[in-house]
C-alpha atoms as a PDB file:
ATOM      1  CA  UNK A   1       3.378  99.432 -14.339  1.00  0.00           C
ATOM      2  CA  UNK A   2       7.056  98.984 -14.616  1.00  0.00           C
ATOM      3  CA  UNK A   3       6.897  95.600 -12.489  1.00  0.00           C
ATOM      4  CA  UNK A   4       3.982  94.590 -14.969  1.00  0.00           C
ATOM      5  CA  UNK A   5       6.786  95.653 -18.215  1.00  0.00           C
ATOM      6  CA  UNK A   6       9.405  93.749 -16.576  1.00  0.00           C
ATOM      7  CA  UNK A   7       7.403  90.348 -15.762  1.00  0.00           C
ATOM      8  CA  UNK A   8       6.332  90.470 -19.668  1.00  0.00           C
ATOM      9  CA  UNK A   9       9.869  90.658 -20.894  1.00  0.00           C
ATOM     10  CA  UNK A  10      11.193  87.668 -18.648  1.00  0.00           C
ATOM     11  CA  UNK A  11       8.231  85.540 -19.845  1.00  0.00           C
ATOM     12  CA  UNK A  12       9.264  86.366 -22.945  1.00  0.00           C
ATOM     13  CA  UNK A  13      12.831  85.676 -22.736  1.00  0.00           C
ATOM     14  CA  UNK A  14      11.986  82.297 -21.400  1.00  0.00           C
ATOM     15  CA  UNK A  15       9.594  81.686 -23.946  1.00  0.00           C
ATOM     16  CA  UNK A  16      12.292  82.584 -26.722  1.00  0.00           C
ATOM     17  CA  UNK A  17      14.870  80.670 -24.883  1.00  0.00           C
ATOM     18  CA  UNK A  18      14.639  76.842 -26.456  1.00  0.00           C
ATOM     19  CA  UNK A  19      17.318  76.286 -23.973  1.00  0.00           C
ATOM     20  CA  UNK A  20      15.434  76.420 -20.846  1.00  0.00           C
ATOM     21  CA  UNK A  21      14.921  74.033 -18.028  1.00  0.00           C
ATOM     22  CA  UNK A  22      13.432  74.359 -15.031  1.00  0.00           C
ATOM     23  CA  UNK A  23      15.383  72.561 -12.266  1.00  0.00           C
ATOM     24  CA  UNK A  24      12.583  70.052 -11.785  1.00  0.00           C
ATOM     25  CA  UNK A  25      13.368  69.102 -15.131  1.00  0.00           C
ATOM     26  CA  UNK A  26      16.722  68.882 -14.529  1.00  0.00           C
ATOM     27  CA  UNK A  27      16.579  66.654 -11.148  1.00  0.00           C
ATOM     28  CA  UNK A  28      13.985  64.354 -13.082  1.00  0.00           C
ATOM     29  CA  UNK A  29      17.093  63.411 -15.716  1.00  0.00           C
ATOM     30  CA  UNK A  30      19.604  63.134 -12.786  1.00  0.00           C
ATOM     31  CA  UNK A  31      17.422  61.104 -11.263  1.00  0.00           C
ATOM     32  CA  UNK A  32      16.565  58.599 -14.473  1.00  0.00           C
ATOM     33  CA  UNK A  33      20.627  58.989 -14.922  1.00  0.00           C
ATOM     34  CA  UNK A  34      21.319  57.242 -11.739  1.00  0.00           C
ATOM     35  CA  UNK A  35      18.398  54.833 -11.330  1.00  0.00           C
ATOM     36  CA  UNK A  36      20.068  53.561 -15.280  1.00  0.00           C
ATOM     37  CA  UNK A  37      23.697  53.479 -13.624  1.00  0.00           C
ATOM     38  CA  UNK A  38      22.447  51.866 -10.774  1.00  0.00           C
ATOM     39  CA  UNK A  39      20.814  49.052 -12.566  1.00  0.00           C
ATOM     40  CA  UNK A  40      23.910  48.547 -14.797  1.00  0.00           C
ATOM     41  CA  UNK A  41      26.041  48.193 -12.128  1.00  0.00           C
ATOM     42  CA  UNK A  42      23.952  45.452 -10.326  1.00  0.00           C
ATOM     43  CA  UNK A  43      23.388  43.753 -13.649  1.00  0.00           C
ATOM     44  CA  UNK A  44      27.152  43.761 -13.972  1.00  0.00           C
ATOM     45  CA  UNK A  45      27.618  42.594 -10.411  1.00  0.00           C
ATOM     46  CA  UNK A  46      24.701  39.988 -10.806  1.00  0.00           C
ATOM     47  CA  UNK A  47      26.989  38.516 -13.882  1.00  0.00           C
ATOM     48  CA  UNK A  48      30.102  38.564 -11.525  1.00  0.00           C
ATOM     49  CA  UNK A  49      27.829  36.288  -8.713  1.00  0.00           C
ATOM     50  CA  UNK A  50      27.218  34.231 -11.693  1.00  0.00           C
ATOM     51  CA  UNK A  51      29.869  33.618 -12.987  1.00  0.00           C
ATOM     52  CA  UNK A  52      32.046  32.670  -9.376  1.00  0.00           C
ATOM     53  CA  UNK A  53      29.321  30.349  -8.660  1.00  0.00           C
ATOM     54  CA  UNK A  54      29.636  28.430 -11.350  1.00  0.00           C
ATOM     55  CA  UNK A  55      32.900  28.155 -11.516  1.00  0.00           C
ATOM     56  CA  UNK A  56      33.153  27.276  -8.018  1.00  0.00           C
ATOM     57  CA  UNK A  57      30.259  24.493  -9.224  1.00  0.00           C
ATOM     58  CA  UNK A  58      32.856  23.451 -11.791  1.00  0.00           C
ATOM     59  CA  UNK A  59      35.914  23.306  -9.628  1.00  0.00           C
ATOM     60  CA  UNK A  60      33.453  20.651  -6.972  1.00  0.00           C
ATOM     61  CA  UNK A  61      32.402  18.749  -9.956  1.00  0.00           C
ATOM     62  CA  UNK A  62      35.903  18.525 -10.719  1.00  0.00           C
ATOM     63  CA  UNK A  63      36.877  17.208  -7.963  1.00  0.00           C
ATOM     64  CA  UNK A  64      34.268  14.703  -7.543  1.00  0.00           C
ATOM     65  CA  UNK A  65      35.414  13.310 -10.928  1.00  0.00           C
ATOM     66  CA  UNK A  66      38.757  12.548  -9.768  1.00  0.00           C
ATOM     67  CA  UNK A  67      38.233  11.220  -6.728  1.00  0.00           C
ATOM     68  CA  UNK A  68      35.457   8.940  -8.159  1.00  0.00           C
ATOM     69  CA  UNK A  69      37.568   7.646 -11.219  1.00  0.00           C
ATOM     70  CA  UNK A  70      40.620   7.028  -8.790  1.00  0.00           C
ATOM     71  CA  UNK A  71      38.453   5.083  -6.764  1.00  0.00           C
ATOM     72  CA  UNK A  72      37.267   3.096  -9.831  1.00  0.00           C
ATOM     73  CA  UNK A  73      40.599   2.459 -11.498  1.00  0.00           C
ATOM     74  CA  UNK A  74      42.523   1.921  -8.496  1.00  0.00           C
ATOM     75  CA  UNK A  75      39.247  -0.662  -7.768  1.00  0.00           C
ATOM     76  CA  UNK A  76      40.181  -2.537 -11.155  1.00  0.00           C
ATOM     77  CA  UNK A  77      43.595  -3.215  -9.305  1.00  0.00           C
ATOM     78  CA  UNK A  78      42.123  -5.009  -6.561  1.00  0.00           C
ATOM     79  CA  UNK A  79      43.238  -1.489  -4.713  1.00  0.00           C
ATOM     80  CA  UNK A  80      40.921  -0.197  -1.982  1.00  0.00           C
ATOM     81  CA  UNK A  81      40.689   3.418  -1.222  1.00  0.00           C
ATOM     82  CA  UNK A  82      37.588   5.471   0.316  1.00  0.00           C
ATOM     83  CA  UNK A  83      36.067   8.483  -0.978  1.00  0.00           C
ATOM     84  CA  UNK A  84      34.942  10.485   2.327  1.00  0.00           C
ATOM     85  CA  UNK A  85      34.148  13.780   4.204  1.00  0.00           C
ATOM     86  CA  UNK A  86      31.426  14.784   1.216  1.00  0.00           C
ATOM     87  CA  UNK A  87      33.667  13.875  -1.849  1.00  0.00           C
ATOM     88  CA  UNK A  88      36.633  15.654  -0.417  1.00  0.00           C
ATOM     89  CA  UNK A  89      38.960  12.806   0.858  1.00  0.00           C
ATOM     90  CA  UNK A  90      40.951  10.119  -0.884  1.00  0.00           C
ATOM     91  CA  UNK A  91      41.195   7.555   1.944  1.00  0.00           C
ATOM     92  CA  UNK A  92      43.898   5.139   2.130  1.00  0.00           C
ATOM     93  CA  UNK A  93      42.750   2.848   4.900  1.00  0.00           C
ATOM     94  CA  UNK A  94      44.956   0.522   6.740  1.00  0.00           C
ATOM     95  CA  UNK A  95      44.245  -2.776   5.362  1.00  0.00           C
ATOM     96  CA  UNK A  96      45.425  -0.827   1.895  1.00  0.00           C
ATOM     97  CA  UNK A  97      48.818   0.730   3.826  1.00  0.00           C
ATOM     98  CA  UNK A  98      49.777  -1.070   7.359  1.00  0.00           C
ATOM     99  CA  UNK A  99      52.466   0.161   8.635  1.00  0.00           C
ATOM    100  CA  UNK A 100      54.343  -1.766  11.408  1.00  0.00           C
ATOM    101  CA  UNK A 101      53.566  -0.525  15.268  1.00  0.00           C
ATOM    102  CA  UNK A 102      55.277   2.842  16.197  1.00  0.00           C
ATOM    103  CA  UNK A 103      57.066   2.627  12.542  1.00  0.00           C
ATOM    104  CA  UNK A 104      56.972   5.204   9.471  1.00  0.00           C
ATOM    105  CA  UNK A 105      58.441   3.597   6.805  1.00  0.00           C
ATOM    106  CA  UNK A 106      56.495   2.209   3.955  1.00  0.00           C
ATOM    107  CA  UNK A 107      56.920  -1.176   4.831  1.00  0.00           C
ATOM    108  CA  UNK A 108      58.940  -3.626   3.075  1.00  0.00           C
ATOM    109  CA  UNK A 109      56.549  -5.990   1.530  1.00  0.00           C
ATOM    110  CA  UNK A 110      56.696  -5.701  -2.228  1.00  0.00           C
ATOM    111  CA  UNK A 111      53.164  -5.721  -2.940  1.00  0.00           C
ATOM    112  CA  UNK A 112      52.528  -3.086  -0.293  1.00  0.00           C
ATOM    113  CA  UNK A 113      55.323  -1.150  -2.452  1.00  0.00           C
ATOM    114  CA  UNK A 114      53.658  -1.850  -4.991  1.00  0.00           C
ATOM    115  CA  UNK A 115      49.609  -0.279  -3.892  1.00  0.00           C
ATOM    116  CA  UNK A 116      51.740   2.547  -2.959  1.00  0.00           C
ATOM    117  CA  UNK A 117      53.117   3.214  -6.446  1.00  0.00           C
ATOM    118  CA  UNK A 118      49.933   1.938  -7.863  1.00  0.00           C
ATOM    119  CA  UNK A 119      47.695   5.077  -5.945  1.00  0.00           C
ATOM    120  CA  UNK A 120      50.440   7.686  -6.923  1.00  0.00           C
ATOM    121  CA  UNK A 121      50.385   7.044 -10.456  1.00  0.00           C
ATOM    122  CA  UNK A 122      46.610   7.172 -10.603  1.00  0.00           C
ATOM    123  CA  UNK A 123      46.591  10.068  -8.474  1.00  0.00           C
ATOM    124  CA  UNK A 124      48.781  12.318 -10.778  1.00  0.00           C
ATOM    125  CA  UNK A 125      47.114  10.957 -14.375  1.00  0.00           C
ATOM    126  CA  UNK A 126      43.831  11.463 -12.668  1.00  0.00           C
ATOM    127  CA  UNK A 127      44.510  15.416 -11.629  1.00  0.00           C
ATOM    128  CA  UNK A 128      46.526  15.842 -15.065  1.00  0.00           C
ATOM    129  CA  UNK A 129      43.823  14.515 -17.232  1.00  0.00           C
ATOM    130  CA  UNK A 130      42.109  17.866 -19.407  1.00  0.00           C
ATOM    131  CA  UNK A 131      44.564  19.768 -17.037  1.00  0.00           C
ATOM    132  CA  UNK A 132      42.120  19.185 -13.891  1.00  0.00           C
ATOM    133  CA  UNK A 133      44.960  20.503 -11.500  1.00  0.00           C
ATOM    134  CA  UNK A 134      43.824  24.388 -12.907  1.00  0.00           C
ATOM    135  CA  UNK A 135      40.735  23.882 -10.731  1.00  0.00           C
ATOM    136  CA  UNK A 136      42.651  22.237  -7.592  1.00  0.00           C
ATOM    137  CA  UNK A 137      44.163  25.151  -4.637  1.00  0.00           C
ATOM    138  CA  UNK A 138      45.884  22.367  -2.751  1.00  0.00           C
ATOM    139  CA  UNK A 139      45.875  18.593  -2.554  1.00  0.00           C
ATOM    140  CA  UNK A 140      46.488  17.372   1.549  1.00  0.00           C
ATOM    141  CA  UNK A 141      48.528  14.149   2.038  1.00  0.00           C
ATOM    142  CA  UNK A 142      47.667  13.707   6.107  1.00  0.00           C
ATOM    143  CA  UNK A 143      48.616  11.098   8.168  1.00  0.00           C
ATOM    144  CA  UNK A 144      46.267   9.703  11.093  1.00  0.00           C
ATOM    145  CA  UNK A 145      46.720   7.272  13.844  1.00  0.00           C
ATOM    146  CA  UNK A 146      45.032   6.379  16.710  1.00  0.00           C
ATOM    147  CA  UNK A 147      44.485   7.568  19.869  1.00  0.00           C
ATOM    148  CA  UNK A 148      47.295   4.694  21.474  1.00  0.00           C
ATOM    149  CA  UNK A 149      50.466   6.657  22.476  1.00  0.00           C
ATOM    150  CA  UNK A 150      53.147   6.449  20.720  1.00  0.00           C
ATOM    151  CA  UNK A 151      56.704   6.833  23.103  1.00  0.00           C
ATOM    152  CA  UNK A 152      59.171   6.184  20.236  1.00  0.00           C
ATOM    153  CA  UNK A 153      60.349   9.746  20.101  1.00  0.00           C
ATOM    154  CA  UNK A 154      58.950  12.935  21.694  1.00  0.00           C
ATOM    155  CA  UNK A 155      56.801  13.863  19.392  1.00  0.00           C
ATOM    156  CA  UNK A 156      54.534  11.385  19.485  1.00  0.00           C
ATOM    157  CA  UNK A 157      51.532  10.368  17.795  1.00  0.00           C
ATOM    158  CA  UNK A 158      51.716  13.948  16.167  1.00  0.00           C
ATOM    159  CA  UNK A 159      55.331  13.134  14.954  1.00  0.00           C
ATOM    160  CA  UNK A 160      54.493   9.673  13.805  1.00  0.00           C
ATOM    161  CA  UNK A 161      51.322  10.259  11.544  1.00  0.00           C
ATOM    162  CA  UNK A 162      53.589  13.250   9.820  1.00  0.00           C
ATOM    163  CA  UNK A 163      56.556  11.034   9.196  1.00  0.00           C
ATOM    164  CA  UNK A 164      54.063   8.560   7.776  1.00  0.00           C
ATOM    165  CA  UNK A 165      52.724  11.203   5.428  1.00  0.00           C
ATOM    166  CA  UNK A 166      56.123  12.397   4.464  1.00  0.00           C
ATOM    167  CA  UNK A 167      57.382   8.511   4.027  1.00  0.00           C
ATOM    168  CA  UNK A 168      54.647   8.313   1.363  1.00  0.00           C
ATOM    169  CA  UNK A 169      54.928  11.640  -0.219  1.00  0.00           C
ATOM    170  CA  UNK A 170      58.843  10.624  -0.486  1.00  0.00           C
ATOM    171  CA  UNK A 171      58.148   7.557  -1.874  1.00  0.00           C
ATOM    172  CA  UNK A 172      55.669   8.839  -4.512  1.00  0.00           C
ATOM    173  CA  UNK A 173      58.457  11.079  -5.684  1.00  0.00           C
ATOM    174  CA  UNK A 174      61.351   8.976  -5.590  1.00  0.00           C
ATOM    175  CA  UNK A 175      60.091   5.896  -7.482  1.00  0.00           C
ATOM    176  CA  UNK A 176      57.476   7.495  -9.982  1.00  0.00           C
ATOM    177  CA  UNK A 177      58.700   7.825 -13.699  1.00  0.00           C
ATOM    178  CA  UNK A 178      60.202  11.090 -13.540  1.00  0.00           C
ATOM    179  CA  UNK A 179      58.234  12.820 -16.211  1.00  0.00           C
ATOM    180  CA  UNK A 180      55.403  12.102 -13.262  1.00  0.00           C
ATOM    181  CA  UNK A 181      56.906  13.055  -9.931  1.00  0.00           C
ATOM    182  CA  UNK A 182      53.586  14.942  -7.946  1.00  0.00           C
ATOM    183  CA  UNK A 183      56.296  17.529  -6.763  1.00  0.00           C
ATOM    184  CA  UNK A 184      56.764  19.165  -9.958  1.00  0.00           C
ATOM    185  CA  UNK A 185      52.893  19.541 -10.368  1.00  0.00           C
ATOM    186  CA  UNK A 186      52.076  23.371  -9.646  1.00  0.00           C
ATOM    187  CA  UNK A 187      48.801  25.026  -8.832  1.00  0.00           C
ATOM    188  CA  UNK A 188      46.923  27.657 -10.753  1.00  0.00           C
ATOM    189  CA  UNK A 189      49.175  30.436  -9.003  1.00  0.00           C
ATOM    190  CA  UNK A 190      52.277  28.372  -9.727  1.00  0.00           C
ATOM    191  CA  UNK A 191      52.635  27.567  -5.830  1.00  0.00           C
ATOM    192  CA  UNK A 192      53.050  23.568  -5.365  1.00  0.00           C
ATOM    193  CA  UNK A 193      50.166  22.032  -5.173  1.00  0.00           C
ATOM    194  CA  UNK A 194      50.960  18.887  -2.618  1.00  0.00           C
ATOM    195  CA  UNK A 195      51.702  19.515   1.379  1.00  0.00           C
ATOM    196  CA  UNK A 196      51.323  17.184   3.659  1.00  0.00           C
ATOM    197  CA  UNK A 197      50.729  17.500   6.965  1.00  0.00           C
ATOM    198  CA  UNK A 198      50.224  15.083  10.387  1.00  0.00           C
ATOM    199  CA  UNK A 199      47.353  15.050  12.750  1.00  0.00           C
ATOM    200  CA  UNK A 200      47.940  12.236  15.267  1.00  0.00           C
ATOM    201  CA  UNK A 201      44.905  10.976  16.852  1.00  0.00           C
ATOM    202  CA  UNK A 202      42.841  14.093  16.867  1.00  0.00           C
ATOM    203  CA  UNK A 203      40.618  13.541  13.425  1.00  0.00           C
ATOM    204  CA  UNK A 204      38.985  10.395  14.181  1.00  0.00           C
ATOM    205  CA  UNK A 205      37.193   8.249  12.008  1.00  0.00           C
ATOM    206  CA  UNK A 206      35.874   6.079  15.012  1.00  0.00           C
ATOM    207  CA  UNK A 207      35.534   8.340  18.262  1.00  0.00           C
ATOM    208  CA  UNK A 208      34.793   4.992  20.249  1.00  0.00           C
ATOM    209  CA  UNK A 209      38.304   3.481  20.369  1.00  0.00           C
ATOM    210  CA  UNK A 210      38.167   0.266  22.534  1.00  0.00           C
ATOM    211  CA  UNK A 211      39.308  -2.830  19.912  1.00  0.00           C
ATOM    212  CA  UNK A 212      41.850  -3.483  17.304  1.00  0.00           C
ATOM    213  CA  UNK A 213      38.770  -2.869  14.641  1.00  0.00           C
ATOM    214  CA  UNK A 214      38.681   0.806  16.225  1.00  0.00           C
ATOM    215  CA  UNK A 215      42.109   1.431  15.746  1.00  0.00           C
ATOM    216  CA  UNK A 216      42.166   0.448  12.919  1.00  0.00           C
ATOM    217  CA  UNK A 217      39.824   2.681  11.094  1.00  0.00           C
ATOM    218  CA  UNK A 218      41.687   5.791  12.733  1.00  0.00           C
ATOM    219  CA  UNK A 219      44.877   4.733  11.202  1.00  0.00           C
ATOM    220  CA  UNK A 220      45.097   6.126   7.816  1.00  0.00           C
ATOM    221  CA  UNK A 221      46.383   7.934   5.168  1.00  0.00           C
ATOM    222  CA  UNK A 222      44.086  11.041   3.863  1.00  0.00           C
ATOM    223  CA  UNK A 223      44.776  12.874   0.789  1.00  0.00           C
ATOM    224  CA  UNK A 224      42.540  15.814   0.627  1.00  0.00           C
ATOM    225  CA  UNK A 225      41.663  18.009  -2.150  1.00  0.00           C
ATOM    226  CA  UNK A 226      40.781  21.433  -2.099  1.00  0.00           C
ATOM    227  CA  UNK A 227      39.296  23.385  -4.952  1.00  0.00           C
ATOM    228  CA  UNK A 228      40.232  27.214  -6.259  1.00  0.00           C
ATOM    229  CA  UNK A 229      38.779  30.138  -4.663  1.00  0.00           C
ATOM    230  CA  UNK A 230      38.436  33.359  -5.523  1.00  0.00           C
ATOM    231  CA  UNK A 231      40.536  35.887  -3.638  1.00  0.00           C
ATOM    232  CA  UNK A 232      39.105  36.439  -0.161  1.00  0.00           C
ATOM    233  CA  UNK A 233      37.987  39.845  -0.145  1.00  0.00           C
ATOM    234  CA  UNK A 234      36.260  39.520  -3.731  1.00  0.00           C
ATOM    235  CA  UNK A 235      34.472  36.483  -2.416  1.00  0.00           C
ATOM    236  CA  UNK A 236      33.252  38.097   1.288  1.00  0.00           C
ATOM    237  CA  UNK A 237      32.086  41.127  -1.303  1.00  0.00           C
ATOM    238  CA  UNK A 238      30.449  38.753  -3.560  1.00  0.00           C
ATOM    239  CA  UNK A 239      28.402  36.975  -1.426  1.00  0.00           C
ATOM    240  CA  UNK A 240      27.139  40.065   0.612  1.00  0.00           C
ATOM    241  CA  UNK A 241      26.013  41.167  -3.341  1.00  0.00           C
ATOM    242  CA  UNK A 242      24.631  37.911  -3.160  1.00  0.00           C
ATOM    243  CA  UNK A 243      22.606  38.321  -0.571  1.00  0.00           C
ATOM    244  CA  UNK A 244      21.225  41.904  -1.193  1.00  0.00           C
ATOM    245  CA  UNK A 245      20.280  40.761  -4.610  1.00  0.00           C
ATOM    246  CA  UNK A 246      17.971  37.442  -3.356  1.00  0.00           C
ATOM    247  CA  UNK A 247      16.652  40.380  -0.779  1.00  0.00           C
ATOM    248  CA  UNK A 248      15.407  42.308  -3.227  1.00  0.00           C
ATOM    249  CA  UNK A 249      11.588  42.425  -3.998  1.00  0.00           C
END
């Protein structure tokens, strides 16, 4: 009788309780809690994907527009240069910049001088123009010979194709107007952007080296852009978002 009493009152006391949930009822909203966070935070991750890959799209496009109007004005000069290695390379070839056997210095011909000037000029209006440098990490000036040893000092062909970068680079620098020298031009992080850098003979253009013509195309001048990244650890993070979110259904 008394257990009878007792289960009337607590149905009672529930049913005058507006307050009362059962703890289904409580997991349920949990549940529709998270599964709303959840979706938030990959929307919000989704935008981040977004918006690195296009500005990643922007930075390449960016590029490709300075190389490709380089090319074109410098071509208006009767100055050749090549655009290479998928629209990453500024090629100065040899026939543009010949440099005397086992020698670094820019040579002494004045028009040679002068296609020197002439590419370093167009180089720095082309990366200054709508302040295209904010989208540029570094910019490479490497030097390249061929495989033909070099015995002039000990360091070889390695030694030679980086004095041949650095006689450029110096030359840039110390004949440029001086409201245009490239070494005063800083990336986005306010680290210079130029270095340059020597490879000798082991970046080929022609792997088959057994004529002048052969040589010849190995012995070069590369400047070499690279475009702005995001940090290394956001962009490994990124990408594995990436991929989860084209895995799901």
């Amino acid at each position: 009788m008394s257990d009878k009493i007792f289960a009337r009152r607590h149905t009672a006391a529930e049913d005058d309780n507006p307050y009362w949930i059962s703890f289904s009822d409580i997991m349920s909203g949990l549940l529709i809690i998270f599964v709303l966070a959840s979706l938030a935070l990959i929307l919000e991750l989704r935008d981040k994907v977004d918006k690195v890959t296009v500005e990643l799209a922007m930075a390449e496009q960016v590029r490709r527009d300075i190389l490709e109007e380089i090319q074109e004005t410098l071509k208006i000069k009767n100055i050749e240069v090549e655009i290479s290695d998928n629209h990453t390379v500024l090629r100065i070839p040899d026939s543009t910049l010949t440099f005397a056997t086992n020698r670094h210095s820019i040579p002494l011909d004045e028009a040679m001088r002068t296609t020197v000037l002439e590419i370093g000029l167009v180089l720095y209006e082309a990366i200054s123009k709508e302040e295209r440098w904010r989208y540029l990490d570094t910019i490479f000036v490497e030097g390249h010979t061929d495989r033909r040893p070099s015995y002039r000092d000990a360091m070889g062909n390695w030694g030679l194709s980086t004095y041949r970068a650095i006689s450029v680079w110096n030359y840039w620098n110390e004949n440029l107007p001086e409201s245009k020298r490239l070494n005063e031009r800083k990336n986005h992080n306010g680290a210079p952007l130029f270095s340059v850098s020597g490879y000798g003979e082991t970046r080929p253009v022609q792997v088959v080296q057994e004529t002048e013509t052969d040589w010849q195309k190995n012995r070069r001048i590369d400047i070499r852009f690279t475009v702005r990244q995001p940090a290394l650890e956001e962009f490994k993070n990124l990408k594995d978002l990436r991929k989860m979110l084209e895995d799901r259904p």
